[in-house]
Protein backbone atom coordinates (compact mmCIF):
# COMPACT_ATOMS: atom_id res chain seq x y z
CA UNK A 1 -21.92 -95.58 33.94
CA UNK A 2 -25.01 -96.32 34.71
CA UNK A 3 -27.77 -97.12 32.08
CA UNK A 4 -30.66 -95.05 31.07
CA UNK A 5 -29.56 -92.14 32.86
CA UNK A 6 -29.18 -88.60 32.19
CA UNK A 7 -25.88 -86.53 33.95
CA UNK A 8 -26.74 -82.67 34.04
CA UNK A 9 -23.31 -81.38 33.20
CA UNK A 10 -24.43 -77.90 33.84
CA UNK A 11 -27.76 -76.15 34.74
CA UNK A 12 -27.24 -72.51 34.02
CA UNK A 13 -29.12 -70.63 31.56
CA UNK A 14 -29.18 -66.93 30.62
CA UNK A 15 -26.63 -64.86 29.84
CA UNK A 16 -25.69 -64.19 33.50
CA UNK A 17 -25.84 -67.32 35.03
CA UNK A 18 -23.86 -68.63 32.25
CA UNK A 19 -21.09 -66.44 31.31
CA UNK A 20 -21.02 -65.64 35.33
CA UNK A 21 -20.68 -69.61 35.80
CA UNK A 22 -23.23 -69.27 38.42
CA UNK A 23 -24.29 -72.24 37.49
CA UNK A 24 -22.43 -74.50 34.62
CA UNK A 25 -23.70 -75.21 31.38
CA UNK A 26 -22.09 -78.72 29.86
CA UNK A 27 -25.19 -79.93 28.77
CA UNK A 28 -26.54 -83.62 29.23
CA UNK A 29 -24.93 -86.51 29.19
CA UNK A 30 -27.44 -89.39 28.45
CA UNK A 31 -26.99 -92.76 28.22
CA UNK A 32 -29.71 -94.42 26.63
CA UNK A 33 -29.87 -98.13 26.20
CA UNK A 34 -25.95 -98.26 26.05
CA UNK A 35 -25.34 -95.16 23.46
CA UNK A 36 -23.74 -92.48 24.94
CA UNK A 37 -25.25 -89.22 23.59
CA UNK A 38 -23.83 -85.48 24.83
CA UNK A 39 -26.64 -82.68 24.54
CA UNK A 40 -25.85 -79.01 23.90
CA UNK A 41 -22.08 -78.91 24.74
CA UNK A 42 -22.31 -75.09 25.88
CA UNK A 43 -19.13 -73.51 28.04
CA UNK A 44 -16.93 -75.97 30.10
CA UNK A 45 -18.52 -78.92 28.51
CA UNK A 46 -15.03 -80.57 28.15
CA UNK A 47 -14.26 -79.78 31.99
CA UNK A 48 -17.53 -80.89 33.53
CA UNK A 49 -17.21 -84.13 30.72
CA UNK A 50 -14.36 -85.02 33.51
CA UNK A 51 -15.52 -83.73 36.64
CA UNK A 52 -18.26 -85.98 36.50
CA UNK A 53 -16.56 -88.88 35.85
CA UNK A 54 -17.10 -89.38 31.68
CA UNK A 55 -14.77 -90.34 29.13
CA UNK A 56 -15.40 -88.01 25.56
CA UNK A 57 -14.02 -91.14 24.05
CA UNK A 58 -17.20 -93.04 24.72
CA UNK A 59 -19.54 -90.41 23.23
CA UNK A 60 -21.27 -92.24 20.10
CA UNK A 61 -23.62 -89.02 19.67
CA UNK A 62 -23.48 -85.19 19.93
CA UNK A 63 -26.87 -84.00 19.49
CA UNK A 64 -27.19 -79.73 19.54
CA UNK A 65 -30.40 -77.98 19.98
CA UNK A 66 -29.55 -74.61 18.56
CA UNK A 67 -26.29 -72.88 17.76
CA UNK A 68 -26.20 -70.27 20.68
CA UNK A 69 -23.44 -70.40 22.69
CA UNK A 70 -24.45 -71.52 25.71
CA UNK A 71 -25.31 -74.43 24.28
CA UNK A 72 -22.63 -75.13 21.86
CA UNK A 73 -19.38 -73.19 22.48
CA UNK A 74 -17.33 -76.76 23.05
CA UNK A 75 -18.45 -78.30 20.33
CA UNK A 76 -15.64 -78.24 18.43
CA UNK A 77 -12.83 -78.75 21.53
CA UNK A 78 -14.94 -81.85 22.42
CA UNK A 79 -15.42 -83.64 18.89
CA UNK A 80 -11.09 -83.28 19.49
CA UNK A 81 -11.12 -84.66 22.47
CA UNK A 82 -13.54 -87.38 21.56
CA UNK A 83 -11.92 -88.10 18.07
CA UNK A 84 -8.65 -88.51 19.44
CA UNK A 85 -7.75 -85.59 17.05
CA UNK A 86 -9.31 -87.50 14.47
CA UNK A 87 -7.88 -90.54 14.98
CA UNK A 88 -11.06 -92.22 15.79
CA UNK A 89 -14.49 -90.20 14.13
CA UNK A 90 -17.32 -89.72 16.40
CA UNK A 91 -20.04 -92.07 14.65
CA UNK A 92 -22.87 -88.73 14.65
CA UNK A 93 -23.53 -85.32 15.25
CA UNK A 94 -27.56 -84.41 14.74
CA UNK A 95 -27.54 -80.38 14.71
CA UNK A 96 -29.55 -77.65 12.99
CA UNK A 97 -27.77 -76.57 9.52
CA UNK A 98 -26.40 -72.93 10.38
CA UNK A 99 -24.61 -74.81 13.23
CA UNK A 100 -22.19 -76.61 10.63
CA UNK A 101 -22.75 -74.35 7.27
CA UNK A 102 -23.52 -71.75 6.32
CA UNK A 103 -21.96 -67.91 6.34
CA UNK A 104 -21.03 -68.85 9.77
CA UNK A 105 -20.95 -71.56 11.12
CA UNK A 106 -19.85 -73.13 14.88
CA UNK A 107 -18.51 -76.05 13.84
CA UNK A 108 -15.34 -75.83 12.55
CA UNK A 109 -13.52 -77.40 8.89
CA UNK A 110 -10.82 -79.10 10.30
CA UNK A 111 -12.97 -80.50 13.41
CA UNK A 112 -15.89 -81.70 10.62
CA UNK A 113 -13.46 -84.08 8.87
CA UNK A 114 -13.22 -85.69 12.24
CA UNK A 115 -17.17 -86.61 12.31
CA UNK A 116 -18.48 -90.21 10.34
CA UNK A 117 -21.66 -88.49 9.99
CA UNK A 118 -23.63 -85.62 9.83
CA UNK A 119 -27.21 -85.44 9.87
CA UNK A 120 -29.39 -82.20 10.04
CA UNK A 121 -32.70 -81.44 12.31
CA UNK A 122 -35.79 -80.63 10.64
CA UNK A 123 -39.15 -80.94 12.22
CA UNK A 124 -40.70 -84.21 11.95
CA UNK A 125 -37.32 -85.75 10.54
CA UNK A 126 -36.20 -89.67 11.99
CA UNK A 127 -32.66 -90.59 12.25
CA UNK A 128 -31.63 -94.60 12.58
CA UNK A 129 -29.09 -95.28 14.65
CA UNK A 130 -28.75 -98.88 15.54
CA UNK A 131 -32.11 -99.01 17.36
CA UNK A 132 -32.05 -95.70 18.92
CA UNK A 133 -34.30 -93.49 16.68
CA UNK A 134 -33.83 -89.59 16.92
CA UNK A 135 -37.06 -87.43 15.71
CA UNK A 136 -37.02 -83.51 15.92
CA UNK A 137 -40.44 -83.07 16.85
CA UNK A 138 -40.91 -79.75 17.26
CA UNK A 139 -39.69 -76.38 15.52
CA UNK A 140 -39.17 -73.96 18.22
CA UNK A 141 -39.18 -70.14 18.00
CA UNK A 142 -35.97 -68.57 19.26
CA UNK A 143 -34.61 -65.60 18.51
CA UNK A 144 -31.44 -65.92 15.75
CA UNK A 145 -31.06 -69.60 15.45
CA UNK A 146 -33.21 -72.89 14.13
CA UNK A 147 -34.07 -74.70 17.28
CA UNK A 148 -35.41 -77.71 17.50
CA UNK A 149 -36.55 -79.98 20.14
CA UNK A 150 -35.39 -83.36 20.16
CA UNK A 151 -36.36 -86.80 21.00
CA UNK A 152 -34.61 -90.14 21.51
CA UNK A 153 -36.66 -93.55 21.48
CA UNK A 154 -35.46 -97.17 21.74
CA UNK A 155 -38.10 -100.19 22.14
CA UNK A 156 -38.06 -99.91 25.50
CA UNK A 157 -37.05 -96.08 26.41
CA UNK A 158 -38.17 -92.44 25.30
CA UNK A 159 -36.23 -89.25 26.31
CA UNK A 160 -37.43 -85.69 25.26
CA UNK A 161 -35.23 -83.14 25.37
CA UNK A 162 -37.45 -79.44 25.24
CA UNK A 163 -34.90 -76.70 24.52
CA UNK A 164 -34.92 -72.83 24.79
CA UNK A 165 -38.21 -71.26 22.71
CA UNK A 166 -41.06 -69.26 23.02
CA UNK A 167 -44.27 -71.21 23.85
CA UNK A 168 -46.71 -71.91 21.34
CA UNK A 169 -49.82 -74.40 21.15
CA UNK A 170 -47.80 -76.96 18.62
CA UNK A 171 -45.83 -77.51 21.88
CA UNK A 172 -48.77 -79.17 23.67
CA UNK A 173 -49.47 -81.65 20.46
CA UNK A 174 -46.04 -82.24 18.71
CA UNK A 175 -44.06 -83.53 21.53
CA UNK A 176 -44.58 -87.03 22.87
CA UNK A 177 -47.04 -88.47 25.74
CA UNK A 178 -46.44 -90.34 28.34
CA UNK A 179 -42.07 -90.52 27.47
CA UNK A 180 -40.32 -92.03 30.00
CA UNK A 181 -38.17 -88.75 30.70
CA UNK A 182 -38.62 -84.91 29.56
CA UNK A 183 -35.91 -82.24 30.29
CA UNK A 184 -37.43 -78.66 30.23
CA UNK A 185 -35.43 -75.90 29.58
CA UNK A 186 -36.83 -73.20 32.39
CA UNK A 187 -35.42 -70.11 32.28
CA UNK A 188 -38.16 -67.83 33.80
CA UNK A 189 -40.83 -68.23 36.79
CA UNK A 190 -43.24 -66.42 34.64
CA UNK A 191 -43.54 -65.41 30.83
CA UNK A 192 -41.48 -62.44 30.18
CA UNK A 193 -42.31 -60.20 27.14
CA UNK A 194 -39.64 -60.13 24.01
CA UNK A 195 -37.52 -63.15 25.27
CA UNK A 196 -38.24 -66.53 23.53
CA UNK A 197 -37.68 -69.07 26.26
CA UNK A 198 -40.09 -70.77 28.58
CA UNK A 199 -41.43 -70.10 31.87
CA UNK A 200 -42.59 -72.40 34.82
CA UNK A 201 -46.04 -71.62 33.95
CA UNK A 202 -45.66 -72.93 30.21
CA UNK A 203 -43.99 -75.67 31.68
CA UNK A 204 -46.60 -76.72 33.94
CA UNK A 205 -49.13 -76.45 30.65
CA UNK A 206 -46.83 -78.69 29.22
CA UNK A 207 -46.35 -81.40 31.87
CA UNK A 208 -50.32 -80.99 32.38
CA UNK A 209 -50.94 -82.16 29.12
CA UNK A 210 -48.19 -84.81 27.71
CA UNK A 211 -48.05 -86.67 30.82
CA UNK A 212 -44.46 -88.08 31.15
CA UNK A 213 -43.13 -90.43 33.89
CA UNK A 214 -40.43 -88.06 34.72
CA UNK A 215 -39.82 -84.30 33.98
CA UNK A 216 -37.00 -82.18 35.25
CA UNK A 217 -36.83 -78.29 35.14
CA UNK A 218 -33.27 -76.92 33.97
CA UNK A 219 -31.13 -73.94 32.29
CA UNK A 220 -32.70 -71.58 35.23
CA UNK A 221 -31.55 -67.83 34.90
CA UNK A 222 -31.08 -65.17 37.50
CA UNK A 223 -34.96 -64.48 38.28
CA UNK A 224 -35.34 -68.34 38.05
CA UNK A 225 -32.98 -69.13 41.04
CA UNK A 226 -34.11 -66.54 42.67
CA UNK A 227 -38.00 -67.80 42.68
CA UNK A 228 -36.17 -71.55 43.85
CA UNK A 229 -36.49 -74.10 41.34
CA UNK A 230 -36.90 -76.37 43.83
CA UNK A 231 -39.85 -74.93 45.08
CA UNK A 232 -41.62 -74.54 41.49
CA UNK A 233 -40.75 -77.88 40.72
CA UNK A 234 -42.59 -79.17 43.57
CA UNK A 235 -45.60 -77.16 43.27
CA UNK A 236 -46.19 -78.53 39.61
CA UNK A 237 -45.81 -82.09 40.98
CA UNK A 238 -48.52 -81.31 43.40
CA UNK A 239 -50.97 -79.63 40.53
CA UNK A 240 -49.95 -82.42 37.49
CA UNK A 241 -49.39 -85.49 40.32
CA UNK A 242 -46.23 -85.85 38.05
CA UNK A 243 -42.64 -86.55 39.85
CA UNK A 244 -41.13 -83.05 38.78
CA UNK A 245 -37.83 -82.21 40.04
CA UNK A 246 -35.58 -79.06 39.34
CA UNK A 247 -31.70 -80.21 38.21
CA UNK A 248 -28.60 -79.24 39.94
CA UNK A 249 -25.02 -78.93 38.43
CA UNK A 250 -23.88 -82.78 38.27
CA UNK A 251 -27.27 -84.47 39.04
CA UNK A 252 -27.94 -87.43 37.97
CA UNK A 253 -31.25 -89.12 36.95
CA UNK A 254 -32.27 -92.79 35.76
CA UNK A 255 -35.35 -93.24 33.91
């Protein structure tokens, strides 16, 4: 397993491209400084967890975005398969609140007991764990679930994850500069009226102005495949002079 690295167990994003499998949509798998963190475990989370070469038992962290399911349908069969069936707890899950409470919530009762702790995203909130520190910077709007985005930082590392949302201006000043590594959910080549998720041209606004080392493009839907991510991506690294690259089902990244 290699360190400071991020495994994209899935790249699909929409409802087509996901519930199609056109793509998959596992999440991320990032290991950062040695802790083993899984990101949005949408469907086949478990599978690609395998495919690729992981162990569930070595996750320390499950960190969740939002509570849609395409980015957290295997939460619970994973925590099972990671706990052992409880035998051993997973040491942390870092989610919004209506993903474990509420009226109806994803995470299951029985599957909860198997978790040490539970700690819930607002914006600006910093959790400790061993010297990893986990911030929510950003409160993103999305239609019928808290989203945040979410940010990991040792000494010597910073990864930004930048979920589904609809752009605002607070995205341009809340999240980091200059991180080592930011993951941008891109589900459209252009801004498309009534859905709340980014486009390569908010994107590009965003990469223009926070500067990161690295930035990869991900959770592409139908009209995004269609316009090549691989194309977009490397037009924005020739207008922000920023290595930009656009993820593929099982790609893997060190930063």
């Amino acid at each position: 397993m290699l360190k400071n690295s991020i495994t994209f167990l899935g790249t699909g994003g929409g409802r087509v491209v996901v519930f199609r499998q056109i793509r998959y949509s596992g999440g991320l798998w990032v290991n950062i400084e040695g802790i083993n963190i899984l990101i949005d475990p949408g469907p086949g989370s478990l599978i690609r967890i395998f495919e690729f070469g992981f162990d569930p038992r070595d996750i320390d962290i499950i960190a969740v975005s939002h509570r849609h399911l395409d980015h957290c349908s295997d939460i619970n069969a994973v925590i099972e398969s990671a706990t052992d069936s409880k035998k051993r707890p997973l040491k942390l899950l870092v989610a919004p609140d209506d993903v474990t409470g509420g009226d109806d919530p994803v995470l299951l009762k029985y599957i909860k007991d198997g978790i040490e702790r539970i700690e819930h995203t607002e914006e600006g909130k910093e959790i400790e764990f061993g010297n990893l520190k986990i911030k929510a910077p950003v409160k993103h709007i999305h239609e019928g679930a808290k989203t945040f985005g979410l940010q990991f930082s040792t000494g010597n590392k910073t990864f930004v994850y930048v979920p589904c949302g609809k752009f605002y201006d607070k995205m341009l000043t809340g999240y980091p500069e200059n991180a080592d590594l930011m993951v941008f959910n891109t589900t459209f080549p252009r801004p498309v009226d009534g859905y709340s998720h980014l486009s390569i041209v908010d994107v590009e606004k965003m990469i223009k102005r926070l500067k990161p080392k690295k930035a990869v493009l991900t959770h592409f839907s139908i009209p995004m495949l269609k316009a090549d991510p691989i194309k977009l991506a490397k037009k924005i690294n020739k207008t922000t002079d920023i290595p930009v690259v656009a993820a593929k089902d099982g790609m893997r990244i060190q930063f």
